[in-house]
C-alpha atoms as a PDB file:
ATOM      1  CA  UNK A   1      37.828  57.230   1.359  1.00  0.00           C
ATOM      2  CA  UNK A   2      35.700  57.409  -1.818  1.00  0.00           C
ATOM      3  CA  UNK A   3      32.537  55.546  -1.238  1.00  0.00           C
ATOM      4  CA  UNK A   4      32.447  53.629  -4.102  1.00  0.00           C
ATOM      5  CA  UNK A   5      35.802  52.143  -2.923  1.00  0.00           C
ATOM      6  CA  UNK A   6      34.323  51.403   0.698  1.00  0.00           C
ATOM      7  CA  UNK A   7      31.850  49.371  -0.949  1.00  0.00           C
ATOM      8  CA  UNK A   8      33.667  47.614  -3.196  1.00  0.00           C
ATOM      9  CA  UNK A   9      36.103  46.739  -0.466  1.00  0.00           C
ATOM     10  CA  UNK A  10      32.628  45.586   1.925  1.00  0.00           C
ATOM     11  CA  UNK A  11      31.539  43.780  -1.208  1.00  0.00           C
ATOM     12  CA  UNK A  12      34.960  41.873  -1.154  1.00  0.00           C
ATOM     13  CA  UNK A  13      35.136  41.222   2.053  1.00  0.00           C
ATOM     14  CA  UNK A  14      31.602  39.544   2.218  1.00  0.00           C
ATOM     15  CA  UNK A  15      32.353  37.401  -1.146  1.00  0.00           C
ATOM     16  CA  UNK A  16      34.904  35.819   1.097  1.00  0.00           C
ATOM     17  CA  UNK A  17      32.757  34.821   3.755  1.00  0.00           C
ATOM     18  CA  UNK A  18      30.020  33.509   1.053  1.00  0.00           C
ATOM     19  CA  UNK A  19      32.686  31.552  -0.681  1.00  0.00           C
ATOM     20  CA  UNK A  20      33.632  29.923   2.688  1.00  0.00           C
ATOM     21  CA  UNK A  21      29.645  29.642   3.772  1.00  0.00           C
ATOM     22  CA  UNK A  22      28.562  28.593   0.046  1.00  0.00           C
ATOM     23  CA  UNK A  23      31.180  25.474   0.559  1.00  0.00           C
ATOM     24  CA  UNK A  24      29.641  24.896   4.461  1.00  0.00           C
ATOM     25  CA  UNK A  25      26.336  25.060   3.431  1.00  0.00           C
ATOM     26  CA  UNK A  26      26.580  23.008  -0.536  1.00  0.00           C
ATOM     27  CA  UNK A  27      28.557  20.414   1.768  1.00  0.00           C
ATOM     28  CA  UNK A  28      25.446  20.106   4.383  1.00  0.00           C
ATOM     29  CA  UNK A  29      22.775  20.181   1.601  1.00  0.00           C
ATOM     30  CA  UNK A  30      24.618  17.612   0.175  1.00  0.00           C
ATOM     31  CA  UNK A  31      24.198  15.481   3.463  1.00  0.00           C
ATOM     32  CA  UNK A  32      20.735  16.286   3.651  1.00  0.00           C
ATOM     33  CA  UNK A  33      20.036  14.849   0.495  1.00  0.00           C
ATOM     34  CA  UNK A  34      21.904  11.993   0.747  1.00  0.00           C
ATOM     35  CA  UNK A  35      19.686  11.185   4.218  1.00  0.00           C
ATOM     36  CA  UNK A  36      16.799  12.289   2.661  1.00  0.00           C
ATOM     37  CA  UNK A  37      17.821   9.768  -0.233  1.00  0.00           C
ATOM     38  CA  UNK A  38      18.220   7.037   1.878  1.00  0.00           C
ATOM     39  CA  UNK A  39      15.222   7.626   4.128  1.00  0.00           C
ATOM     40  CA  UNK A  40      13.560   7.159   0.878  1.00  0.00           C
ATOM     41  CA  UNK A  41      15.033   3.897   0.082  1.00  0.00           C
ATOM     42  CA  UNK A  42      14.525   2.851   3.268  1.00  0.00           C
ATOM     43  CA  UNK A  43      10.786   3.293   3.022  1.00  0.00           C
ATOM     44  CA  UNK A  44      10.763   1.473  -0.477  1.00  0.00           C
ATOM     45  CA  UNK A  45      12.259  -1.461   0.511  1.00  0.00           C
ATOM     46  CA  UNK A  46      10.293  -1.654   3.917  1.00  0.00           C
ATOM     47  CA  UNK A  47       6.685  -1.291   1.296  1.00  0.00           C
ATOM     48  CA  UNK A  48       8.541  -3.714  -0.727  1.00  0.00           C
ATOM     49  CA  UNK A  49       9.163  -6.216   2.217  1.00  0.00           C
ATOM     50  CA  UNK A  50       5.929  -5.988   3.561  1.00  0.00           C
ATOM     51  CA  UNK A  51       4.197  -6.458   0.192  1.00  0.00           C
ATOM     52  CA  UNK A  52       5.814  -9.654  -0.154  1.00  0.00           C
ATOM     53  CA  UNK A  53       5.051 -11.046   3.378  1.00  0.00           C
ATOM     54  CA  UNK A  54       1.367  -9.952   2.460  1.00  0.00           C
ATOM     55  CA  UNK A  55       1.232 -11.549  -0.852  1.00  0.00           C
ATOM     56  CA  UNK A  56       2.665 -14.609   0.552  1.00  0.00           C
ATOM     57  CA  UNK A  57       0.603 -14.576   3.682  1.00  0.00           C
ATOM     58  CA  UNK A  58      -2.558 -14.308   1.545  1.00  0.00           C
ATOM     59  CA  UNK A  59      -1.708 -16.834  -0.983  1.00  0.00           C
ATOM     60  CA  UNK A  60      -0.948 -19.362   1.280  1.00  0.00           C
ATOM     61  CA  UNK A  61      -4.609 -18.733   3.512  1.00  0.00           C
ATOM     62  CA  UNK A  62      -5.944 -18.422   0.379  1.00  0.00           C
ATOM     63  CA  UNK A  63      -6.854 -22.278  -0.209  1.00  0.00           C
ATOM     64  CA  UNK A  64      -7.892 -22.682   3.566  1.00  0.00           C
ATOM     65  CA  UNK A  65     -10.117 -19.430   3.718  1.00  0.00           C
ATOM     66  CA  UNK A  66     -11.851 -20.425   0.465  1.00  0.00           C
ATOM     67  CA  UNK A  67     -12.817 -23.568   1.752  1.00  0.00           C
ATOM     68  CA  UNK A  68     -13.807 -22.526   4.970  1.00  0.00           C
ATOM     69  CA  UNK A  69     -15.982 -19.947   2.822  1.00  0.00           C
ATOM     70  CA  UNK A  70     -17.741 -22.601   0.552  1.00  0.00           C
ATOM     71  CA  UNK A  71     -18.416 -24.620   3.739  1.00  0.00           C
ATOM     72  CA  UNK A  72     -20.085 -21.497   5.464  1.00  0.00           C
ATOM     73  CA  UNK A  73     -22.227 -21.258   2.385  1.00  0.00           C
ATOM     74  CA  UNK A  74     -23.288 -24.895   2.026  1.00  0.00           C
ATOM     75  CA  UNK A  75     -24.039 -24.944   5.763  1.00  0.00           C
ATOM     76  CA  UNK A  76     -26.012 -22.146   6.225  1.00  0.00           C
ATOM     77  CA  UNK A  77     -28.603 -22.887   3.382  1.00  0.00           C
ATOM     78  CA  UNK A  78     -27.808 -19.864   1.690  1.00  0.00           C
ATOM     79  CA  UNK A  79     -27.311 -21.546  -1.649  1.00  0.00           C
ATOM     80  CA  UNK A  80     -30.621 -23.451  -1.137  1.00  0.00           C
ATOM     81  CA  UNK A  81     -32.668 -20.371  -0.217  1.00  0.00           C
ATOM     82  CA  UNK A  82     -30.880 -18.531  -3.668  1.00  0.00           C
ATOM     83  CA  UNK A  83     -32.159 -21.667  -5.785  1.00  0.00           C
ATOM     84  CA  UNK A  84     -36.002 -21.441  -4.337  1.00  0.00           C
ATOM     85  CA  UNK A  85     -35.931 -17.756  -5.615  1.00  0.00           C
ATOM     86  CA  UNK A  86     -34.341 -18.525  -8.992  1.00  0.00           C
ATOM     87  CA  UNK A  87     -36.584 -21.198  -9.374  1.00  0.00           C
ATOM     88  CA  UNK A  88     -39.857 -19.374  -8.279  1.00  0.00           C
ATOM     89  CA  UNK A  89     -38.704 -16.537  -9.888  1.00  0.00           C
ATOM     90  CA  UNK A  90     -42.624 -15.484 -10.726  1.00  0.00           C
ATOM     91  CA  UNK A  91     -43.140 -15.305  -7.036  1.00  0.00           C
ATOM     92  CA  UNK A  92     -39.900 -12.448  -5.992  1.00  0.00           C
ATOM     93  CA  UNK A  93     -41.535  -9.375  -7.616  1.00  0.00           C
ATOM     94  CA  UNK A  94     -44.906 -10.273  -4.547  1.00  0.00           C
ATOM     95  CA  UNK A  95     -42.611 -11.065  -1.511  1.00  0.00           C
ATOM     96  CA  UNK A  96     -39.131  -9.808  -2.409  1.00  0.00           C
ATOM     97  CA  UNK A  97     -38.670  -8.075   1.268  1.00  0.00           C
ATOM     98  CA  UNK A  98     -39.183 -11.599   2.754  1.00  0.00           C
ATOM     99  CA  UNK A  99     -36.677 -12.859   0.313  1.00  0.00           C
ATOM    100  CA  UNK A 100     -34.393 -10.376   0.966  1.00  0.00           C
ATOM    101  CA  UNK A 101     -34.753 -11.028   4.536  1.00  0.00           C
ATOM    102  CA  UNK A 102     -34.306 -14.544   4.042  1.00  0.00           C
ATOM    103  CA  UNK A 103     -31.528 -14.215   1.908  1.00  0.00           C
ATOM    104  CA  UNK A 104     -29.458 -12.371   4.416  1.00  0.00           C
ATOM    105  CA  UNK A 105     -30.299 -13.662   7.306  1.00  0.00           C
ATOM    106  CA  UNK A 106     -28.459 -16.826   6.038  1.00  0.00           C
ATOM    107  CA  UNK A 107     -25.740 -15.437   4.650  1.00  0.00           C
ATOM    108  CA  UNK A 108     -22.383 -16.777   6.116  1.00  0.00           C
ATOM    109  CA  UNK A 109     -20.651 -13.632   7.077  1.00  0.00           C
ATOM    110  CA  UNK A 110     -17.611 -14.541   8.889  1.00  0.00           C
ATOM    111  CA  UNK A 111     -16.634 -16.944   5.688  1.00  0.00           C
ATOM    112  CA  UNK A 112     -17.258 -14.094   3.309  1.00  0.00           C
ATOM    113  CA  UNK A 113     -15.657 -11.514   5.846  1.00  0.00           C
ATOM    114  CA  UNK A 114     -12.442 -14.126   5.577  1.00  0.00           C
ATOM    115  CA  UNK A 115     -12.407 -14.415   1.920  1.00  0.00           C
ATOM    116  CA  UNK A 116     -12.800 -10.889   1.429  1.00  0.00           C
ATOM    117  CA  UNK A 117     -10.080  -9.568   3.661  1.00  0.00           C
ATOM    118  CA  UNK A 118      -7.984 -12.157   2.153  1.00  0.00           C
ATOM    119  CA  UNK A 119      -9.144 -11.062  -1.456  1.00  0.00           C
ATOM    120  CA  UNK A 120      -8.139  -7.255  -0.461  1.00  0.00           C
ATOM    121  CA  UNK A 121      -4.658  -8.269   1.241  1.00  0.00           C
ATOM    122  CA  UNK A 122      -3.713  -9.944  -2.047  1.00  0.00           C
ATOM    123  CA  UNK A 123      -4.726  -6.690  -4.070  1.00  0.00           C
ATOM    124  CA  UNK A 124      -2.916  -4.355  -1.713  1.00  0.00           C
ATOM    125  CA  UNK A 125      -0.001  -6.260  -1.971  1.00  0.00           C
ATOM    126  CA  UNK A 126       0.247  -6.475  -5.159  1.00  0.00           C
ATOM    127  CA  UNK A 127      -0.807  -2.898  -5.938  1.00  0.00           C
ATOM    128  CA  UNK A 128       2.084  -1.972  -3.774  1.00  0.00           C
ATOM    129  CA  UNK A 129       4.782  -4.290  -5.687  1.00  0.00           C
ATOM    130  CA  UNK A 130       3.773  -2.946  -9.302  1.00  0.00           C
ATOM    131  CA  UNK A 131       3.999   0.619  -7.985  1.00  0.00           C
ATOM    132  CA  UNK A 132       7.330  -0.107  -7.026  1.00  0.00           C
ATOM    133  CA  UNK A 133       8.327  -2.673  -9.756  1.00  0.00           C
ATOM    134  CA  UNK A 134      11.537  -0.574 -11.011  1.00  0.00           C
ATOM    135  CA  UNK A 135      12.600  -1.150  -7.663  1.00  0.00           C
ATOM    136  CA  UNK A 136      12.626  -5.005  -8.125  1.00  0.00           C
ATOM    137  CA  UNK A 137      16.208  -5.841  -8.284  1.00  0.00           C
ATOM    138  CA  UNK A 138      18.941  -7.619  -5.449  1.00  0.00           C
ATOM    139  CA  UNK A 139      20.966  -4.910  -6.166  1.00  0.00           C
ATOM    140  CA  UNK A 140      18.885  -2.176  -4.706  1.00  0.00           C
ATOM    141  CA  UNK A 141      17.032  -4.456  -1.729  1.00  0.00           C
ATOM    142  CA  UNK A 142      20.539  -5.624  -0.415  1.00  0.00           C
ATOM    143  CA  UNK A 143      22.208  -2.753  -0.815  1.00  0.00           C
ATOM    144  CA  UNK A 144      23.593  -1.725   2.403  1.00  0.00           C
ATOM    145  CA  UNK A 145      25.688   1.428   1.639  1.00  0.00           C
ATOM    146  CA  UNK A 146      25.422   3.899   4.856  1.00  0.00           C
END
């Protein structure tokens, strides 16, 4: 046998078998895309969910926390101590450190802590629903094609 017909007959021979594996394996990428597709979805619609429970969560506390904040700040004498330094202004540049001290000792944290958290909850949820606005539709959130 020539040997330029035993590899043409080898070469044949394997171009079956990638014909056959080239189906097997297009098929089973196929697959894996598809679950990689809907992992994806998945993971959209969960960020989607959750950014709506957060936006809701935080504009409903929202009225509650900022009250609770402008109490804090009325009780503690912050805003009184704020108005003796605006008032007395020529007197900050000599004792600044005690008004500093002053100043922060009666801040209200947990109030502020409260409205802030609530503040950043309502940012990150909404950050997360105009990074997936295109996403927005009943179409693709109740879509349950498996």
């Amino acid at each position: 046998m020539h040997l330029t017909a035993f590899f043409f007959v080898l070469f044949n021979g394997n171009m079956k078998k990638t014909n056959i594996d080239y189906l097997k394996k297009d098929r089973l990428l196929k697959q894996i895309l598809h679950c990689i597709e809907k992992k994806q979805q998945n993971k959209i619609k969960r960020e989607i969910f959750l950014s709506f429970l957060g936006l809701l969560i935080s504009l409903t506390a929202l009225p509650f926390v900022f009250d609770i904040a402008i109490q804090d700040f009325s009780e503690t004498g912050f805003v009184y101590f704020f108005n003796i330094i605006i008032s007395h202004f020529n007197l900050v540049p000599f004792y600044f450190k005690q008004f500093g001290i002053v100043l922060l000792e009666s801040l209200p944290i947990l109030g502020l802590l409260l409205l802030l958290t609530d503040f950043f909850i309502l940012l990150i949820s909404l950050k997360n629903l105009l990074k997936n606005y295109h996403h927005l539709s009943l179409k693709f959130l109740f879509n349950h094609s498996y």
